[in-house]
PDB file of N, CA and C in Angstrom:
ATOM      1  N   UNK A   1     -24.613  60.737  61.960  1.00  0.00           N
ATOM      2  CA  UNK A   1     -25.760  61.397  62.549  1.00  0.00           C
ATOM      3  C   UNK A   1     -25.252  62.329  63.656  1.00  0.00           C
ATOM      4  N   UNK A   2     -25.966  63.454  64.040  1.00  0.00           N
ATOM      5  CA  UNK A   2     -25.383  64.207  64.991  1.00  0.00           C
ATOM      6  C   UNK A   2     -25.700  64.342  66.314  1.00  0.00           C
ATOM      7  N   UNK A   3     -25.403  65.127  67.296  1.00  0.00           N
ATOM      8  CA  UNK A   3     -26.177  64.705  68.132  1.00  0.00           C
ATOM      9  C   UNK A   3     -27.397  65.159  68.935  1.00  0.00           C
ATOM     10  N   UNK A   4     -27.860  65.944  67.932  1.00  0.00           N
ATOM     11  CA  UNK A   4     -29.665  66.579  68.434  1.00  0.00           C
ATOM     12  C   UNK A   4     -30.486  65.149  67.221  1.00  0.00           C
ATOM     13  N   UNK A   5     -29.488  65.057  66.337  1.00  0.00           N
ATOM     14  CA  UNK A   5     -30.838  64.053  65.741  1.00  0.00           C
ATOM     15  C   UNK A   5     -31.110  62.728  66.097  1.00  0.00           C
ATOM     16  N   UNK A   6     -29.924  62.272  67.499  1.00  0.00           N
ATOM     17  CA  UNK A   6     -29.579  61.311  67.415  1.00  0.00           C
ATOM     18  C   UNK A   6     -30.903  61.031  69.247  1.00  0.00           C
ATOM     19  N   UNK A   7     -30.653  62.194  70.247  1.00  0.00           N
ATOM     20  CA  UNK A   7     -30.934  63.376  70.167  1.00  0.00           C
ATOM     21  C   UNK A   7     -32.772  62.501  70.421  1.00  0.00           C
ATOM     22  N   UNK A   8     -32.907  63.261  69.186  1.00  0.00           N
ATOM     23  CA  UNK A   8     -34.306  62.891  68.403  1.00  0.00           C
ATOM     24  C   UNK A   8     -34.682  61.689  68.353  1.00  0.00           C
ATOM     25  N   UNK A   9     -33.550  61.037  67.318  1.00  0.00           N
ATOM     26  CA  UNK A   9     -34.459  59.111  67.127  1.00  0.00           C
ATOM     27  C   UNK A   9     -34.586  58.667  68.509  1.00  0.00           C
ATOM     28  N   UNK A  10     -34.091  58.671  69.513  1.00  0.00           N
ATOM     29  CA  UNK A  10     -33.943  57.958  70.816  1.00  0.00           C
ATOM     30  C   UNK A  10     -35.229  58.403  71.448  1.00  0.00           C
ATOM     31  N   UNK A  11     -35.628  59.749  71.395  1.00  0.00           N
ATOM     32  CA  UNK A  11     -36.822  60.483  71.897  1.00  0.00           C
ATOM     33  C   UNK A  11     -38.172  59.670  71.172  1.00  0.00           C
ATOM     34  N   UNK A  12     -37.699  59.996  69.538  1.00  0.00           N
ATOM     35  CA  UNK A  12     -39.132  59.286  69.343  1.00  0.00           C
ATOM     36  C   UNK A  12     -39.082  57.871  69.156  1.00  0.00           C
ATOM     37  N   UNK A  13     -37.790  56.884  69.665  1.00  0.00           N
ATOM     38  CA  UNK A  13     -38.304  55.536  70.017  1.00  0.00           C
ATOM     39  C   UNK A  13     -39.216  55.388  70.764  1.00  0.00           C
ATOM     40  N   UNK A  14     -38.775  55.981  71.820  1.00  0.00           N
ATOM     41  CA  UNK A  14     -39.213  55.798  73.197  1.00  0.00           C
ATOM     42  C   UNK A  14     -40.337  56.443  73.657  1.00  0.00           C
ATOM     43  N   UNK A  15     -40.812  57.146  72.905  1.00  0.00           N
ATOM     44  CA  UNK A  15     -42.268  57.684  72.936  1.00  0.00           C
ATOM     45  C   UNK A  15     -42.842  56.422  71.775  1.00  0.00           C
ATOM     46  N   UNK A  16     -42.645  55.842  70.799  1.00  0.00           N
ATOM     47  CA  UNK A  16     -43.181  55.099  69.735  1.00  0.00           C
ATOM     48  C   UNK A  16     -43.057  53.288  70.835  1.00  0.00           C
ATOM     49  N   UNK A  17     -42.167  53.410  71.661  1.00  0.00           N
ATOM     50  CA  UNK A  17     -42.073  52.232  72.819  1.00  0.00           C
ATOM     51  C   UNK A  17     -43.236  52.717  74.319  1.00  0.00           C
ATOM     52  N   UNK A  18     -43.380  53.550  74.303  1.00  0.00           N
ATOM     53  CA  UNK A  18     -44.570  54.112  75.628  1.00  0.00           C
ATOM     54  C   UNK A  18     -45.670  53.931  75.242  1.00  0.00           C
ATOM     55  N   UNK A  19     -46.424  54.269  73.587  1.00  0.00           N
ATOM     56  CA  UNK A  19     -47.586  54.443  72.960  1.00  0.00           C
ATOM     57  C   UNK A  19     -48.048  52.436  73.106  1.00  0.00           C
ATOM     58  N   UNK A  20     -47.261  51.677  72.176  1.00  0.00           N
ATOM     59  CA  UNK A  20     -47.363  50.463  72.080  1.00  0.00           C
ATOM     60  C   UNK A  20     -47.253  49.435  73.477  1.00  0.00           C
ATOM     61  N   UNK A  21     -46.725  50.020  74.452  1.00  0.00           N
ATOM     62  CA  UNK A  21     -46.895  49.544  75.888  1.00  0.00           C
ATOM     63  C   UNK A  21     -48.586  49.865  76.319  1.00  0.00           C
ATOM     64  N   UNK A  22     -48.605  50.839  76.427  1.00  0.00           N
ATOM     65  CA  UNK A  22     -50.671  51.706  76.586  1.00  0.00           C
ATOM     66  C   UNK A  22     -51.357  50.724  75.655  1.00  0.00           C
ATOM     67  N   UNK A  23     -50.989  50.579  74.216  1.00  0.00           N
ATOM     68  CA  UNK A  23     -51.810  50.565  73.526  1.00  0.00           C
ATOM     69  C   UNK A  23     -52.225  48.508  73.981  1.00  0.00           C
ATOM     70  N   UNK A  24     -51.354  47.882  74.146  1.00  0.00           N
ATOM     71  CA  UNK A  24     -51.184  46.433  74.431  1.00  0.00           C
ATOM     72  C   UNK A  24     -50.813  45.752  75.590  1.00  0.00           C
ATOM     73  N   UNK A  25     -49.939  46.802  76.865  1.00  0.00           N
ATOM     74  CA  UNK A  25     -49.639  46.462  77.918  1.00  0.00           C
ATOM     75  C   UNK A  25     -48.932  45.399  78.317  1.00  0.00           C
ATOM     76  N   UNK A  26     -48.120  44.897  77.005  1.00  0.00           N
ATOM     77  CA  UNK A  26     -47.374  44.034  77.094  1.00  0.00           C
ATOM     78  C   UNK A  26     -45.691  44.551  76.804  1.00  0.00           C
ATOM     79  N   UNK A  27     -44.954  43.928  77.754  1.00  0.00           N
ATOM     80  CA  UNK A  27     -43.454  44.242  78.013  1.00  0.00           C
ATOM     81  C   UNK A  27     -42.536  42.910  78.486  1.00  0.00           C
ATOM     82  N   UNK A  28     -41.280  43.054  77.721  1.00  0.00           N
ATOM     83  CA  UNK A  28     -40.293  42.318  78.771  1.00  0.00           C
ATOM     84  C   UNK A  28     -39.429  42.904  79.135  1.00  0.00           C
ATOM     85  N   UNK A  29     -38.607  42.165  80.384  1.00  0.00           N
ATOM     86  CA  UNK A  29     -37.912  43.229  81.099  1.00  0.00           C
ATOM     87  C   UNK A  29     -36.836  43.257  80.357  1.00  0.00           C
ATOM     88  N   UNK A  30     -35.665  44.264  80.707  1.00  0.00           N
ATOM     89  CA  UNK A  30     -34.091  44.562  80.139  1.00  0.00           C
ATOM     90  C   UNK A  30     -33.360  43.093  80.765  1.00  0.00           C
ATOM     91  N   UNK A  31     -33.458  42.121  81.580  1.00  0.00           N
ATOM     92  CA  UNK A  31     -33.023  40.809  82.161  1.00  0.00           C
ATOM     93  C   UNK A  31     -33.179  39.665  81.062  1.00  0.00           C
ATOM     94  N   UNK A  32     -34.716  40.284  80.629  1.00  0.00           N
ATOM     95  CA  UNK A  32     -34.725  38.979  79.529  1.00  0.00           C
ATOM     96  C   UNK A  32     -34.489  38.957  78.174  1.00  0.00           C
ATOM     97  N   UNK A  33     -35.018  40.670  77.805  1.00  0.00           N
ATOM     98  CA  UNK A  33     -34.030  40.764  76.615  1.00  0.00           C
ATOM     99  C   UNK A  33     -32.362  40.728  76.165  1.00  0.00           C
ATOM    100  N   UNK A  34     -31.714  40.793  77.525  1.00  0.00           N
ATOM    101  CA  UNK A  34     -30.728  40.483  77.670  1.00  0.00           C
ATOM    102  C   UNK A  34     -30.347  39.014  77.257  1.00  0.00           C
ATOM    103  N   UNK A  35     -31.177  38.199  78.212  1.00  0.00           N
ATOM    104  CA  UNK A  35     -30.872  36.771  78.054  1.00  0.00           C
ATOM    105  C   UNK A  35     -31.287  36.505  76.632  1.00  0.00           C
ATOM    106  N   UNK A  36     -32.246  37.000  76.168  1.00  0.00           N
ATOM    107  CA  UNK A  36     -32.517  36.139  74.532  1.00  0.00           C
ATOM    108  C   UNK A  36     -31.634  36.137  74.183  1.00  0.00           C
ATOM    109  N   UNK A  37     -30.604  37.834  73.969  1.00  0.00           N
ATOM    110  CA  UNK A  37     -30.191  38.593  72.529  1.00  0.00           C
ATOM    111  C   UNK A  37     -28.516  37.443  72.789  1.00  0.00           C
ATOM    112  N   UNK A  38     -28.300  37.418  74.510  1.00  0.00           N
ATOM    113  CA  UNK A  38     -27.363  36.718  74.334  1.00  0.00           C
ATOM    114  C   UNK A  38     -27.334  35.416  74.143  1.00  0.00           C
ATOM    115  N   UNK A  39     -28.282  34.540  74.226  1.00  0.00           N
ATOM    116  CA  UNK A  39     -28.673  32.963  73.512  1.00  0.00           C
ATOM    117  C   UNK A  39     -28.454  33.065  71.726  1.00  0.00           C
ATOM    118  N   UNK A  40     -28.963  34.350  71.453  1.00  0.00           N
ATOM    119  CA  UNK A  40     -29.280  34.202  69.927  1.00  0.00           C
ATOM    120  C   UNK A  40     -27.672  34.639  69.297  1.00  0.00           C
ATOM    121  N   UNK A  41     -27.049  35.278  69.996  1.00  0.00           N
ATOM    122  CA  UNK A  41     -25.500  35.520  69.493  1.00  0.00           C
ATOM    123  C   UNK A  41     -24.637  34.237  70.188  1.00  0.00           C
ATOM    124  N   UNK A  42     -24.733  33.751  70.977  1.00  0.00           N
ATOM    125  CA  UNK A  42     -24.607  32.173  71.080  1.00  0.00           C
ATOM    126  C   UNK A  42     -24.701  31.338  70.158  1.00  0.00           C
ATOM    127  N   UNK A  43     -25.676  31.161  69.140  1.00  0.00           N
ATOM    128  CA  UNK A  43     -26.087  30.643  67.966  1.00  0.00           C
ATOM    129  C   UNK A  43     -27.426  29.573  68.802  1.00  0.00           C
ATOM    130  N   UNK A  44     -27.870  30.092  69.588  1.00  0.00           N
ATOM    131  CA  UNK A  44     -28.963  29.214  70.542  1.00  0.00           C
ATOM    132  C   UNK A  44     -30.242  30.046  70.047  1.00  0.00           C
ATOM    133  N   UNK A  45     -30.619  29.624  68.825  1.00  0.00           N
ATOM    134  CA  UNK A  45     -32.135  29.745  68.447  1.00  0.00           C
ATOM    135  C   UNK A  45     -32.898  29.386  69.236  1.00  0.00           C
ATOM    136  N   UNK A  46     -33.982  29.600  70.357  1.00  0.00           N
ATOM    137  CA  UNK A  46     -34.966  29.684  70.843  1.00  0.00           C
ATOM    138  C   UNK A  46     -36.428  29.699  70.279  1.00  0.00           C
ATOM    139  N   UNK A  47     -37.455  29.550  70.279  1.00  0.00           N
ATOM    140  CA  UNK A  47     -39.005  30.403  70.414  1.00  0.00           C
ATOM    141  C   UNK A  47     -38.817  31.141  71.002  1.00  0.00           C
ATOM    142  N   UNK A  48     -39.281  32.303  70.707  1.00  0.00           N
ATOM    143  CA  UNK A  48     -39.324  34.003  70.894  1.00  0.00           C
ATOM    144  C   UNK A  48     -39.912  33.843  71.902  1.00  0.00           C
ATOM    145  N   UNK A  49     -39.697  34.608  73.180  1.00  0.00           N
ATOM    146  CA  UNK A  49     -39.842  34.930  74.994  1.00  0.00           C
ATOM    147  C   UNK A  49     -41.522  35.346  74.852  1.00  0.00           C
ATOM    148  N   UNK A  50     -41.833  34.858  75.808  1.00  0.00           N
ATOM    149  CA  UNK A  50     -43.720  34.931  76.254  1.00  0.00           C
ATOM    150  C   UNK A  50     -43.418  36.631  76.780  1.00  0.00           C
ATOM    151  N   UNK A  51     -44.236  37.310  76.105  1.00  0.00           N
ATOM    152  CA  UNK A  51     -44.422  38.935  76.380  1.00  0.00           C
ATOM    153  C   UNK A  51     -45.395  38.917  77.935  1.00  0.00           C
ATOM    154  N   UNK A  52     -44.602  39.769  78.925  1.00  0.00           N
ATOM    155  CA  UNK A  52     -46.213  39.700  79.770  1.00  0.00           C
ATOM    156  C   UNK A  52     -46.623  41.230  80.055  1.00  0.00           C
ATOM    157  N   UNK A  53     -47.821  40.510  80.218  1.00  0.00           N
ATOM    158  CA  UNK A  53     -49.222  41.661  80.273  1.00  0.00           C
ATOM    159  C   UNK A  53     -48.791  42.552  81.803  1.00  0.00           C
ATOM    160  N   UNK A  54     -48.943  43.500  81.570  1.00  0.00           N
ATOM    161  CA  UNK A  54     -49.250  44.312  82.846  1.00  0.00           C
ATOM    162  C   UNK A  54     -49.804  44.287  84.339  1.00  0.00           C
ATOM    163  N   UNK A  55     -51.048  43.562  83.912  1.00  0.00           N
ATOM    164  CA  UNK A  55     -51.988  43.292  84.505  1.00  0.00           C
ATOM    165  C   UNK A  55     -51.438  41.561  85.067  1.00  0.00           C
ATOM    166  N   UNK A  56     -50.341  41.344  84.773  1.00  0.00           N
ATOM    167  CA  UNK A  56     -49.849  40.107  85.844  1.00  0.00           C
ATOM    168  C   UNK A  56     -48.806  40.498  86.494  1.00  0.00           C
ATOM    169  N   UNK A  57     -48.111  42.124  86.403  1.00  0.00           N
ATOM    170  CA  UNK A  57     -47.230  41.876  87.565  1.00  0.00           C
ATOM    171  C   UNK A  57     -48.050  41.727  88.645  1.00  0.00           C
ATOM    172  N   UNK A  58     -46.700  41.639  90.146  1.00  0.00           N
ATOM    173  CA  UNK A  58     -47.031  40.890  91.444  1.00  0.00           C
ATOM    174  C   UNK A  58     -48.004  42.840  91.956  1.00  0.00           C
ATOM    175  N   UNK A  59     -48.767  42.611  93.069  1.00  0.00           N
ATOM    176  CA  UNK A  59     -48.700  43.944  93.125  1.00  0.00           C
ATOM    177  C   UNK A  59     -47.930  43.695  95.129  1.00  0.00           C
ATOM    178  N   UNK A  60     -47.746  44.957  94.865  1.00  0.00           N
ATOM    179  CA  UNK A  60     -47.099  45.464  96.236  1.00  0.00           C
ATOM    180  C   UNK A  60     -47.997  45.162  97.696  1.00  0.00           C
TER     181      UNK A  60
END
């Protein structure tokens, strides 16, 4: 792949990751997807991480 198309897919992840955040307001952070992905290459199968809502971060 080159690198305007590459470029591209990254652009429209991340617009296709912004839409589905609006659309549901649910996210986890880069800390915990971290921690799963490295439990699951561990061979430490888990239940899949509780998504949270928006509307429970702390506010300022």
């Amino acid at each position: 792949m080159n690198r305007n198309r590459k470029r591209q897919k990254f652009r429209q992840d991340a617009l296709a990751a912004w839409e589905e955040y609006q659309a549901t307001g649910l996210y986890v952070t880069a800390a915990e997807a971290d921690e799963l992905l490295a439990k699951l290459q561990a061979g430490q199968f888990s239940t899949p991480m509780k998504m949270l809502s928006h509307s429970s971060q702390k506010k300022a």
